[in-house]
N, C-alpha and C. Protein backbone atom coordinates (compact mmCIF):
# COMPACT_ATOMS: atom_id res chain seq x y z
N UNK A 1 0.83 -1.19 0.00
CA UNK A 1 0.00 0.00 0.00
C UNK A 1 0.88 1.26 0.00
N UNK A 2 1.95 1.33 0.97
CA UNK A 2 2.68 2.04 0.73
C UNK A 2 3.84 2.68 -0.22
N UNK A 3 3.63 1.39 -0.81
CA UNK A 3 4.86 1.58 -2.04
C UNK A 3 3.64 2.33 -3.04
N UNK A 4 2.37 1.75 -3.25
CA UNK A 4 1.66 2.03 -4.49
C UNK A 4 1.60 4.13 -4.36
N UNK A 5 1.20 4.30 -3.06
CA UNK A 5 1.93 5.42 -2.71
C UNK A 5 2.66 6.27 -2.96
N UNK A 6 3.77 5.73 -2.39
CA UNK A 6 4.92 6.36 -3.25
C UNK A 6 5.31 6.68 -4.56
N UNK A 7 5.25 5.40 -5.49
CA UNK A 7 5.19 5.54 -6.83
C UNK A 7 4.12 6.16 -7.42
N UNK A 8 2.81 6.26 -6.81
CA UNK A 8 1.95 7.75 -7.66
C UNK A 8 2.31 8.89 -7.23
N UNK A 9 3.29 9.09 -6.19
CA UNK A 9 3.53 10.65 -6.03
C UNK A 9 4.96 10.88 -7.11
N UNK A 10 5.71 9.78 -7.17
CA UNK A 10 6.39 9.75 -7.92
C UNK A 10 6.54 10.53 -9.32
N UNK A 11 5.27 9.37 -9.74
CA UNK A 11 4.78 9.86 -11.01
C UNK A 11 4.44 11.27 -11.07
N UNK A 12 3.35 11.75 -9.98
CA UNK A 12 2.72 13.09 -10.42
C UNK A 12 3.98 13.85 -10.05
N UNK A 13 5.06 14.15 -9.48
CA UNK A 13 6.19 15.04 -9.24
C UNK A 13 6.72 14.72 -10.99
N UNK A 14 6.91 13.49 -11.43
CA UNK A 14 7.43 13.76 -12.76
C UNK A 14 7.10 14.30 -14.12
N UNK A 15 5.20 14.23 -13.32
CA UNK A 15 4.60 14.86 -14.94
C UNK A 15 4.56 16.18 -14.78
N UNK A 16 4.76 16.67 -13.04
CA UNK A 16 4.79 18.16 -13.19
C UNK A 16 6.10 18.85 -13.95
N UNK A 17 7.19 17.88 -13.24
CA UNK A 17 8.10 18.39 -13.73
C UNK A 17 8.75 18.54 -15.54
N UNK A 18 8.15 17.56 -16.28
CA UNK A 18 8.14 17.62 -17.53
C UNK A 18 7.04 18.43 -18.09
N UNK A 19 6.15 19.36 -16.96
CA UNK A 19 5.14 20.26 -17.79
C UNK A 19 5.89 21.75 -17.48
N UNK A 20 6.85 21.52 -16.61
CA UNK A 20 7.38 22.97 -16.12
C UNK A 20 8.17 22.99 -17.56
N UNK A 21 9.05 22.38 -17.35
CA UNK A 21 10.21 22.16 -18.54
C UNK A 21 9.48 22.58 -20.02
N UNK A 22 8.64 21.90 -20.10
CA UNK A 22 8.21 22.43 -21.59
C UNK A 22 7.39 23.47 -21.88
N UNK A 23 6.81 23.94 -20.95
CA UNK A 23 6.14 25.01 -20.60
C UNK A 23 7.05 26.18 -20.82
N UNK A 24 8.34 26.15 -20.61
CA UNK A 24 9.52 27.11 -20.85
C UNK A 24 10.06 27.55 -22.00
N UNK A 25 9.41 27.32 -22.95
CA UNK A 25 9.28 27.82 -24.35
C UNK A 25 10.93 27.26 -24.74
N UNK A 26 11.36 27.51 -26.02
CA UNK A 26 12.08 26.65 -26.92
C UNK A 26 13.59 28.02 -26.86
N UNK A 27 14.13 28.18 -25.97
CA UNK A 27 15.49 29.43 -26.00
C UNK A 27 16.01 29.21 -27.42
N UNK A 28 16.18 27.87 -27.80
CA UNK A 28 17.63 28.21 -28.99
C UNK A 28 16.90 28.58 -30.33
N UNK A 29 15.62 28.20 -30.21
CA UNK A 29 14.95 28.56 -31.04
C UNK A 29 14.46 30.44 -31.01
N UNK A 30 14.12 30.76 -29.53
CA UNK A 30 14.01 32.00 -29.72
C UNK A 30 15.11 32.57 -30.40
N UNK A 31 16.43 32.55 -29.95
CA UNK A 31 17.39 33.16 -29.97
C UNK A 31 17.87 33.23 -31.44
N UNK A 32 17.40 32.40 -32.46
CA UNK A 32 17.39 32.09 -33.66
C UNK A 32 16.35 33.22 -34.29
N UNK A 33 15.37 33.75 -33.59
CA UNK A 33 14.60 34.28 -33.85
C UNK A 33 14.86 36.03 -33.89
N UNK A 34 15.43 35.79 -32.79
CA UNK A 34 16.69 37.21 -32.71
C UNK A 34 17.15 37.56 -33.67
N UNK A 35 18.44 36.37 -33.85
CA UNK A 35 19.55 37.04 -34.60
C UNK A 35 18.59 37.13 -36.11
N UNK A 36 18.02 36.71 -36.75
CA UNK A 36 16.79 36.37 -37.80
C UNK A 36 16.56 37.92 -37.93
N UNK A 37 15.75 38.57 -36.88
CA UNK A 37 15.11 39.88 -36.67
C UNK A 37 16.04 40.99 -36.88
N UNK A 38 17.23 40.71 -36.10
CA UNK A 38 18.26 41.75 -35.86
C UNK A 38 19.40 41.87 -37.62
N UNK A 39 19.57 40.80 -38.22
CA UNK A 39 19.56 40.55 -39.18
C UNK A 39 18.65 41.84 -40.55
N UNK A 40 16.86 41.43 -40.28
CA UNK A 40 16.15 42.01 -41.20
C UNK A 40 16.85 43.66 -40.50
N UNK A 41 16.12 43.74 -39.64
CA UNK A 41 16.37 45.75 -38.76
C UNK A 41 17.70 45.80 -39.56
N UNK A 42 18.95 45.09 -39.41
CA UNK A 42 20.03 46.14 -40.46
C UNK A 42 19.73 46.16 -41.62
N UNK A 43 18.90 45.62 -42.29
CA UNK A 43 18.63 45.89 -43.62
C UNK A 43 17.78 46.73 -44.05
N UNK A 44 17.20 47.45 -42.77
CA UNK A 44 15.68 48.34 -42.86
C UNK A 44 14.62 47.55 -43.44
N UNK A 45 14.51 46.47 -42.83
CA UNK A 45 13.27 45.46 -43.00
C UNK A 45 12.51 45.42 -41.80
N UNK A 46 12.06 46.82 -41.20
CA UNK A 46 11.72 46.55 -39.74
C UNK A 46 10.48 45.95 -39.35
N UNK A 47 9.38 45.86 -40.89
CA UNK A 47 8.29 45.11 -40.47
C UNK A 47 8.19 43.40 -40.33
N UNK A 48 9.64 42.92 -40.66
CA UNK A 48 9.57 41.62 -40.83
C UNK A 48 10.42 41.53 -39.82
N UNK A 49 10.93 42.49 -39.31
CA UNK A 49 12.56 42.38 -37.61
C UNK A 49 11.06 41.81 -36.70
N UNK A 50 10.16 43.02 -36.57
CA UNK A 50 9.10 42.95 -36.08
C UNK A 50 8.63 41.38 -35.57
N UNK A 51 8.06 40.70 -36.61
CA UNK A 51 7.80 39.63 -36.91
C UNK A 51 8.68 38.57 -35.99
N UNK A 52 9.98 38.30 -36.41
CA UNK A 52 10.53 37.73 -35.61
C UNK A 52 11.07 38.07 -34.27
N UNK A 53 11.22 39.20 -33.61
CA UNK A 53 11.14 39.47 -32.44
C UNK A 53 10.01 39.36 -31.95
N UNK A 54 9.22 38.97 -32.04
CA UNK A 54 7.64 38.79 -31.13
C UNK A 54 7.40 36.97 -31.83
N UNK A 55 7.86 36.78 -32.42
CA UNK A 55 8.56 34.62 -32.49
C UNK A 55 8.87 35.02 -31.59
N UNK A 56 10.07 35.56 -31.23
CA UNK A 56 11.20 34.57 -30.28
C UNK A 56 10.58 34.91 -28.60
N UNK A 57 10.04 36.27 -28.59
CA UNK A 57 9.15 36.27 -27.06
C UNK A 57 8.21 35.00 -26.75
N UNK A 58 7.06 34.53 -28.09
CA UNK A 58 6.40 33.50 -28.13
C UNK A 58 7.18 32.15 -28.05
N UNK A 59 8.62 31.69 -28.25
CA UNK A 59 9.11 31.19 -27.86
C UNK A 59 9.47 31.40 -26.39
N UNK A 60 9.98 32.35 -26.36
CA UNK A 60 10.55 32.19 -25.15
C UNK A 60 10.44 33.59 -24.03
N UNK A 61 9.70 33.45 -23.45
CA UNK A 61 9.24 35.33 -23.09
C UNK A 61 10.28 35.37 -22.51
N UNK A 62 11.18 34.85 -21.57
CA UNK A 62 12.33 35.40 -20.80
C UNK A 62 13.39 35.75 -22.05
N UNK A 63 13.41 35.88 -23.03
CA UNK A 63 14.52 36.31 -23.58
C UNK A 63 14.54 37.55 -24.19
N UNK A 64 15.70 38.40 -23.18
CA UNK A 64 15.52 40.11 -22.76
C UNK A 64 16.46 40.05 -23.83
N UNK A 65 17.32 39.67 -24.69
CA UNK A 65 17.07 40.50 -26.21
C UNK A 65 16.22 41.00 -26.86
N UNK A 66 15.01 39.75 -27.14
CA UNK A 66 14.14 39.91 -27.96
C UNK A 66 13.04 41.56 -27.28
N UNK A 67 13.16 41.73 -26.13
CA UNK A 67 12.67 43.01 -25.56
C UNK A 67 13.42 43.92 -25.75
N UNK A 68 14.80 43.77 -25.56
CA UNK A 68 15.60 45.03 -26.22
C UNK A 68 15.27 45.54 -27.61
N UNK A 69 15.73 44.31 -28.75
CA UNK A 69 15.32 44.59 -30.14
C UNK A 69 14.00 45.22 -30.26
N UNK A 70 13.04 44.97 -29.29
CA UNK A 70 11.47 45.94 -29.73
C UNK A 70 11.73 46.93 -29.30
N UNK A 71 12.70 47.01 -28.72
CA UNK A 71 12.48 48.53 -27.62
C UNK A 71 13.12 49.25 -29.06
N UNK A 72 13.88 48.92 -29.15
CA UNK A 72 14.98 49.42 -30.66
C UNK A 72 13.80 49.63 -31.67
N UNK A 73 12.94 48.67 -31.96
CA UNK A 73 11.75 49.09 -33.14
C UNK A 73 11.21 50.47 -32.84
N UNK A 74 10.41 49.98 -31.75
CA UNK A 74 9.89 51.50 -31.41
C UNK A 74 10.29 52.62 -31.00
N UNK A 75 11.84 52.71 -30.52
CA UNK A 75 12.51 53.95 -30.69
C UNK A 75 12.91 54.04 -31.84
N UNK A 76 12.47 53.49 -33.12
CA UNK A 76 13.27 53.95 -34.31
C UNK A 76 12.20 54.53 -34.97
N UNK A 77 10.66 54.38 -34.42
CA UNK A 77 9.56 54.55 -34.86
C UNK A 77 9.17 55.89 -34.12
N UNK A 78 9.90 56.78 -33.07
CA UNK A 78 9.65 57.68 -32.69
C UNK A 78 8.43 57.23 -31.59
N UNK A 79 8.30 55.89 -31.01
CA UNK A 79 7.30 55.10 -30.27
C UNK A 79 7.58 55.34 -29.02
N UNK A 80 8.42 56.28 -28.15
CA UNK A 80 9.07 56.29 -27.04
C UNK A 80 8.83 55.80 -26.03
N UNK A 81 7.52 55.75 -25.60
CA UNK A 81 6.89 55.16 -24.26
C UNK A 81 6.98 53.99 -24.74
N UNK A 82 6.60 53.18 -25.78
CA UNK A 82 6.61 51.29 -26.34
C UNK A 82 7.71 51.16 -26.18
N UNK A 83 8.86 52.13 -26.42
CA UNK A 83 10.31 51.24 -26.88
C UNK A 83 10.68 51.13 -25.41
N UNK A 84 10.33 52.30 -24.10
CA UNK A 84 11.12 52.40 -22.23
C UNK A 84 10.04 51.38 -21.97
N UNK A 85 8.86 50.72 -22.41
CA UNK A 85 8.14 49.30 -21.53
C UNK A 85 9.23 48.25 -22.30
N UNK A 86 9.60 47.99 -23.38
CA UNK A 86 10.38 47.19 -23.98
C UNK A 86 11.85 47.38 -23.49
N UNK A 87 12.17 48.38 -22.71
CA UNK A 87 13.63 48.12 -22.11
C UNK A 87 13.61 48.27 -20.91
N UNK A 88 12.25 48.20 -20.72
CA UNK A 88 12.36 47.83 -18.88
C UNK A 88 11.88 46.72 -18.94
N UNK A 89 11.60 45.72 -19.59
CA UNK A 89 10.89 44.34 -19.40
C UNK A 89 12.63 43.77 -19.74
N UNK A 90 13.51 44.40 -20.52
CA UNK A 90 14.37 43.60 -20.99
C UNK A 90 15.61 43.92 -19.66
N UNK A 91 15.30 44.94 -19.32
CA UNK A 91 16.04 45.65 -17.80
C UNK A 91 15.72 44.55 -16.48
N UNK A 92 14.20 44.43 -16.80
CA UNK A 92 13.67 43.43 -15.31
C UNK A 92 14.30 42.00 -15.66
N UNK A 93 14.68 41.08 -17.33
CA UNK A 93 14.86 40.04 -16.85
C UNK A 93 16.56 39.86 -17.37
N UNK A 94 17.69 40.81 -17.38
CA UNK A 94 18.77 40.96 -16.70
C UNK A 94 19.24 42.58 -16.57
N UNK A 95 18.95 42.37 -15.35
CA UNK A 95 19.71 44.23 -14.92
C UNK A 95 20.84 44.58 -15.02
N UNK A 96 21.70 43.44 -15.57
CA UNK A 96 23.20 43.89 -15.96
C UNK A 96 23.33 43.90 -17.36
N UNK A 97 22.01 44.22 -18.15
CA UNK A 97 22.09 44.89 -19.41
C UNK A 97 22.28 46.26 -20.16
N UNK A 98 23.89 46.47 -20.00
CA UNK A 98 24.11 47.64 -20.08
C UNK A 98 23.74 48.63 -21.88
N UNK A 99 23.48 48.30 -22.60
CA UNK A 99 22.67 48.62 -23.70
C UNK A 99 21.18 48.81 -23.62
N UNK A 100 20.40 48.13 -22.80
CA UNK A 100 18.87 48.39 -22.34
C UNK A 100 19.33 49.58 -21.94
N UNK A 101 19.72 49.85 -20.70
CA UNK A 101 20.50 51.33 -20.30
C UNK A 101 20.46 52.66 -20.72
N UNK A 102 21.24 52.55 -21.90
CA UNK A 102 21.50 53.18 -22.53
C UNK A 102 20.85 53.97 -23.71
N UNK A 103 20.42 52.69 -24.05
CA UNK A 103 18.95 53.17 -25.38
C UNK A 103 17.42 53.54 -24.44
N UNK A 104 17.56 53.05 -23.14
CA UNK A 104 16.58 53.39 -22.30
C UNK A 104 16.45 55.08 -22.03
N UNK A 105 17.81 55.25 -21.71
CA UNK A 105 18.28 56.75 -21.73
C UNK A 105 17.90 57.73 -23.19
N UNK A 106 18.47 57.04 -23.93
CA UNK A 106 18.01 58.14 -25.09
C UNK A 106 16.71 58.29 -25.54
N UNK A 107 16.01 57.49 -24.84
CA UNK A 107 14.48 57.63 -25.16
C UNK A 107 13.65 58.70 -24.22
N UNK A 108 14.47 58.33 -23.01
CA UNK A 108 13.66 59.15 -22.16
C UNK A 108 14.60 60.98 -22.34
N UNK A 109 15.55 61.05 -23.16
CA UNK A 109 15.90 62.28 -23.52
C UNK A 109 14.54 63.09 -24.44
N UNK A 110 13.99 61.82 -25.30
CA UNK A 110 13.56 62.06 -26.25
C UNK A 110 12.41 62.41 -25.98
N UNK A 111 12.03 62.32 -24.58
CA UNK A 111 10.41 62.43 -23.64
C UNK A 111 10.60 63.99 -22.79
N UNK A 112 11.80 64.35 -23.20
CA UNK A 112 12.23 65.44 -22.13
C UNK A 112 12.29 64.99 -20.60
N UNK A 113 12.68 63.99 -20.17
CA UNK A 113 13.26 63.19 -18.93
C UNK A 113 14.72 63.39 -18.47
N UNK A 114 15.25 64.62 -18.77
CA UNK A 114 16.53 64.01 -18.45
C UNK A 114 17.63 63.56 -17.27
N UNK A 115 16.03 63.99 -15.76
CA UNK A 115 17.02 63.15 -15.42
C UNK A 115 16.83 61.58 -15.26
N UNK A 116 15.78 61.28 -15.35
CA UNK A 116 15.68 59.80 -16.04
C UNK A 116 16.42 59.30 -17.36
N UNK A 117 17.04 60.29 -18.25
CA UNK A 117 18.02 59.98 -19.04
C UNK A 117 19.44 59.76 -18.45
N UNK A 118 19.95 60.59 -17.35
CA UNK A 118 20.76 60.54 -17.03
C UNK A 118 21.37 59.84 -16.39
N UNK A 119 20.39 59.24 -15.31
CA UNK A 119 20.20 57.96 -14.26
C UNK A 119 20.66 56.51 -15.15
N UNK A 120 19.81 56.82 -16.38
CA UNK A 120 20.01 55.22 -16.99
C UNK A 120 21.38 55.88 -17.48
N UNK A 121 22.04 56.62 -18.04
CA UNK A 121 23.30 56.15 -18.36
C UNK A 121 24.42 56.73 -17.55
N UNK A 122 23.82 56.63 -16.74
CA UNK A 122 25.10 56.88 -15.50
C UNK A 122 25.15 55.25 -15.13
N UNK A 123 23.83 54.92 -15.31
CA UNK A 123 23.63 53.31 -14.77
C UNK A 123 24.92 51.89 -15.76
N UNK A 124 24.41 52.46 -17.07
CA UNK A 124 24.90 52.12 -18.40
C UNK A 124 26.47 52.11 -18.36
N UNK A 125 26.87 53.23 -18.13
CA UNK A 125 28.61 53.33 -17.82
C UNK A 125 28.81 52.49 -16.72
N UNK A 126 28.31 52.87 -15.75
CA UNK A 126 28.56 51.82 -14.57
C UNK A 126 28.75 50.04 -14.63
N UNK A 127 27.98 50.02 -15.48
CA UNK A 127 27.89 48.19 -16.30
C UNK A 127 29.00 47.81 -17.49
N UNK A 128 29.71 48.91 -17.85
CA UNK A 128 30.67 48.87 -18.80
C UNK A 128 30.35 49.04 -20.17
N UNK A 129 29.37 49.66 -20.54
CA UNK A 129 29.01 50.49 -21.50
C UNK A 129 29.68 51.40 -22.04
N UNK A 130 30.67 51.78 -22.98
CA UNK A 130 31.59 52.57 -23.50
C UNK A 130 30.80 53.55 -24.18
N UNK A 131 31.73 55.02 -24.62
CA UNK A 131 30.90 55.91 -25.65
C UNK A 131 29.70 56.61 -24.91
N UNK A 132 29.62 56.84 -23.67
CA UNK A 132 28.94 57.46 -23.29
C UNK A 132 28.83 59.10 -22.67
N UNK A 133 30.45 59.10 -22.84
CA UNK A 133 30.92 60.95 -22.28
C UNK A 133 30.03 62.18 -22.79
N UNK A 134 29.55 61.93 -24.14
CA UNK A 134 28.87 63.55 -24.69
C UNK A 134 27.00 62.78 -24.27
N UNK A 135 27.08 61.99 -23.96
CA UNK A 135 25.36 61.64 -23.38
C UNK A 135 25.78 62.37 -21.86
N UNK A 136 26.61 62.04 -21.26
CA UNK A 136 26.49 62.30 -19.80
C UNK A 136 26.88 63.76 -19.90
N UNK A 137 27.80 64.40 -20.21
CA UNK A 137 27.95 65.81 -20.64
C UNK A 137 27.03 66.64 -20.47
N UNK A 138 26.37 65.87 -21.44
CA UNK A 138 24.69 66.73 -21.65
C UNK A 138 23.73 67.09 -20.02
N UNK A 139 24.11 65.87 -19.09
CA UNK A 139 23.59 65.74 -18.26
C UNK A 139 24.40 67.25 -17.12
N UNK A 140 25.09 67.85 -17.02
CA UNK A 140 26.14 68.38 -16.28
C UNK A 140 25.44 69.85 -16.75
C-alpha cells in the first residue's frame, strides 16, 4: 500500500516536472529568432525584424534580447513610451544589461526626462558600457 503510494507521487512530481520544462518555451529557437530579426532591422526590414522578435518572445518570453530589439523598433519609430516598456521588461529580466540602459536613456531624452536619461546612463557606464561621455555631458 505504501509503495503504491509512493510511486503515484512519484509519477505526479514527474509529470509536473516535464510540464514545467516544456512550458519554458524553446530558448535556442528564440534566440534564432533574434539574430533572424536583428539581421532584417540592419537591412531596414523593420516590419519583418518585427515579426521575428515577437517569435522569439512566443518562444521564449524570458529572452531580454528579444525586448531590447522591440524597444529598438519603437525607438526607431519615434514610439518612445513602447520602446522604455520594452527596455524595462528587458532591464527586469537581466539588470546587468548595459545597452537596455542606454537606449533606455536616449528615449527618455527624447520624452524630455533628463534626469531619467541621465540615471540610466550613468547606470549604463557603470555596467561597462563605452561611448557614453557627450550623453552624460549633456547631463552636467
Amino acid at each position: 500500500m505504501m509503495r503504491n503510494f509512493k510511486l503515484k507521487h512519484l509519477f505526479v512530481i514527474a509529470v509536473i516536472s516535464l510540464t514545467v520544462v516544456s512550458c519554458g518555451g524553446n530558448r535556442e529557437k528564440s534566440l534564432k529568432y533574434v539574430d533572424k530579426g536583428v539581421e532584417l532591422y540592419y537591412k531596414s526590414q523593420f516590419g519583418k525584424a518585427l515579426e521575428y522578435f515577437n517569435k522569439a518572445i512566443d518562444e521564449d518570453d524570458g529572452n531580454f534580447e528579444a525586448y531590447f530589439w522591440l524597444g529598438n523598433y519603437y525607438n526607431n519609430k519615434r514610439n518612445y513610451k513602447k520602446a522604455i516598456e520594452f527596455y524595462n521588461k528587458a532591464i527586469e529580466l537581466d539588470p546587468g544589461f548595459a545597452d537596455a540602459y542606454a537606449n533606455r536613456g536616449n528615449a527618455k531624452r527624447e520624452m524630455g526626462d533628463k534626469k531619467g536619461a541621465c540615471n540610466d546612463w550613468k547606470k549604463a557606464k557603470q555596467l561597462g558600457k563605452p561611448n557614453l561621455d557627450n550623453n552624460l555631458r549633456w547631463c552636467e
